[in-house]
C-alpha atoms as a PDB file:
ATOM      1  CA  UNK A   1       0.000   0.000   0.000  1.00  0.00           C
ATOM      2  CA  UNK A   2       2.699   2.335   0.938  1.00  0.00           C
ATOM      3  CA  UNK A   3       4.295   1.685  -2.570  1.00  0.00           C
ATOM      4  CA  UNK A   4       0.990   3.094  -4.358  1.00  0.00           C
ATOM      5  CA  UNK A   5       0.601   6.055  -1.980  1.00  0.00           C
ATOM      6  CA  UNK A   6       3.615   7.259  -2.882  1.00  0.00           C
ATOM      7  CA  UNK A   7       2.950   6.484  -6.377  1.00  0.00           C
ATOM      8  CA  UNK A   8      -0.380   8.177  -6.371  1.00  0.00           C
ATOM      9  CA  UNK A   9       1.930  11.213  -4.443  1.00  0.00           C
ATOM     10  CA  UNK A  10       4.190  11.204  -7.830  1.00  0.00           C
ATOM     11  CA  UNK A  11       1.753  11.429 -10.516  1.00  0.00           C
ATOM     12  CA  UNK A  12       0.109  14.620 -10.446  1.00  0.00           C
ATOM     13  CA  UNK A  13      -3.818  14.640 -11.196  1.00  0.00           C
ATOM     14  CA  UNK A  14      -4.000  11.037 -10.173  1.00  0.00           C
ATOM     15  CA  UNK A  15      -6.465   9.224  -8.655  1.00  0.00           C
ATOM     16  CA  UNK A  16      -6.057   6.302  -5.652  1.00  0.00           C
ATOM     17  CA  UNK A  17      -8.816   3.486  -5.425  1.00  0.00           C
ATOM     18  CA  UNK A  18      -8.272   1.219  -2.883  1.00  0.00           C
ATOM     19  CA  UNK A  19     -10.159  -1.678  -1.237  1.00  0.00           C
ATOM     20  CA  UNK A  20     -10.954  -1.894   2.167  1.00  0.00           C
ATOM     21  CA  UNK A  21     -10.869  -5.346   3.304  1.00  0.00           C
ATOM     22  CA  UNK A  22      -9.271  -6.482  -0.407  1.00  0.00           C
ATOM     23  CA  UNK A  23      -6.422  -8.738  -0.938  1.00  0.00           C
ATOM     24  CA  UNK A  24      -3.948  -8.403  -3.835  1.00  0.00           C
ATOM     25  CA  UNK A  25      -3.407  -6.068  -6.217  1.00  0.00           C
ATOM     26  CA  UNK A  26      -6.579  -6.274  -8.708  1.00  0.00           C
ATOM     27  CA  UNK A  27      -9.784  -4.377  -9.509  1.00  0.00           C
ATOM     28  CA  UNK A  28     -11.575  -7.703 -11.223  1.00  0.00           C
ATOM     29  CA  UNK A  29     -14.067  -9.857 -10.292  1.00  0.00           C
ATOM     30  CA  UNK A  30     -14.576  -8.499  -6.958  1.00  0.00           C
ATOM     31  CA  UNK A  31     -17.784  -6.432  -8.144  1.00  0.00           C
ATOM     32  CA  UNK A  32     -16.620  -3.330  -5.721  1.00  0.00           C
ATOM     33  CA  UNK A  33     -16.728   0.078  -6.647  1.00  0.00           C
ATOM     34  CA  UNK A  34     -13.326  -0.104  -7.920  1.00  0.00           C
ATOM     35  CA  UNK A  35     -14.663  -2.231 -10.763  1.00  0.00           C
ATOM     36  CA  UNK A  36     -17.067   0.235 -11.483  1.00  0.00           C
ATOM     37  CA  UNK A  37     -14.079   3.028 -11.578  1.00  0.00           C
ATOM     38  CA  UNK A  38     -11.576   1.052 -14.009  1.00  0.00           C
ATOM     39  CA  UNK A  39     -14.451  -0.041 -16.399  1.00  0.00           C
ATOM     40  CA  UNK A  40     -15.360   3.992 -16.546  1.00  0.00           C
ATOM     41  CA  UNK A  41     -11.460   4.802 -16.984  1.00  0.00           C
ATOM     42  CA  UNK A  42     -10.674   1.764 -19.480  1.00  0.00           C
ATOM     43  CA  UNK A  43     -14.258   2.585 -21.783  1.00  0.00           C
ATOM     44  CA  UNK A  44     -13.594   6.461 -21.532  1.00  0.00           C
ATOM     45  CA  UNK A  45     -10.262   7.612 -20.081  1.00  0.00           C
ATOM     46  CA  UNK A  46     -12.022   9.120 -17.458  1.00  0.00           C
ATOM     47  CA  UNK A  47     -10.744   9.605 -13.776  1.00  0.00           C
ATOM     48  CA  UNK A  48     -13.083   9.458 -10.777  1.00  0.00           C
ATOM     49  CA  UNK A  49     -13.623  12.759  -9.203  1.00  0.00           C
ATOM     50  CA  UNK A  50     -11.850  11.981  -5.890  1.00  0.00           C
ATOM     51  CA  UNK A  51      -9.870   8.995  -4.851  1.00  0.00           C
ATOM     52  CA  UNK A  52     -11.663   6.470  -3.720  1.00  0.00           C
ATOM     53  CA  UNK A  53     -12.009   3.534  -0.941  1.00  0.00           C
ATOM     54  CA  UNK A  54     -14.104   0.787  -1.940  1.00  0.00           C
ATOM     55  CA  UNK A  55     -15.358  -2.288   0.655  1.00  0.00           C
ATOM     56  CA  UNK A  56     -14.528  -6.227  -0.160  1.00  0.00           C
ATOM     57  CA  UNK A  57     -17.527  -7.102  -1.985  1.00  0.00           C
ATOM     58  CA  UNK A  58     -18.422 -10.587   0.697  1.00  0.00           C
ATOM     59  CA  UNK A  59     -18.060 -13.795  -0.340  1.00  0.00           C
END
């Protein structure tokens, strides 16, 4: 985590979304807000307005 803070510190106009309760470092399957986010950015190229925590979808 501390890696992609400071990563998210270095590039200017960035945007952090984390998962609260995730494991790992990916976005998909987990059906979290953070899937949500990436589909937007990877369909459109747009960012989300703030950065953003997202719970562990259960299960």
């Amino acid at each position: 985590m501390a890696a992609g803070q400071a990563m998210h510190r270095a590039l200017r106009g960035s945007r952090l979304v984390t998962v609260a309760g995730g494991e790992g470092h990916g976005a998909y399957p987990f059906k979290s807000c953070a899937d949500r986010s990436a589909t937007v950015y990877l369909t459109t190229g747009s960012l989300p307005a703030k950065d953003l925590t997202c719970q562990a979808a259960a299960g």
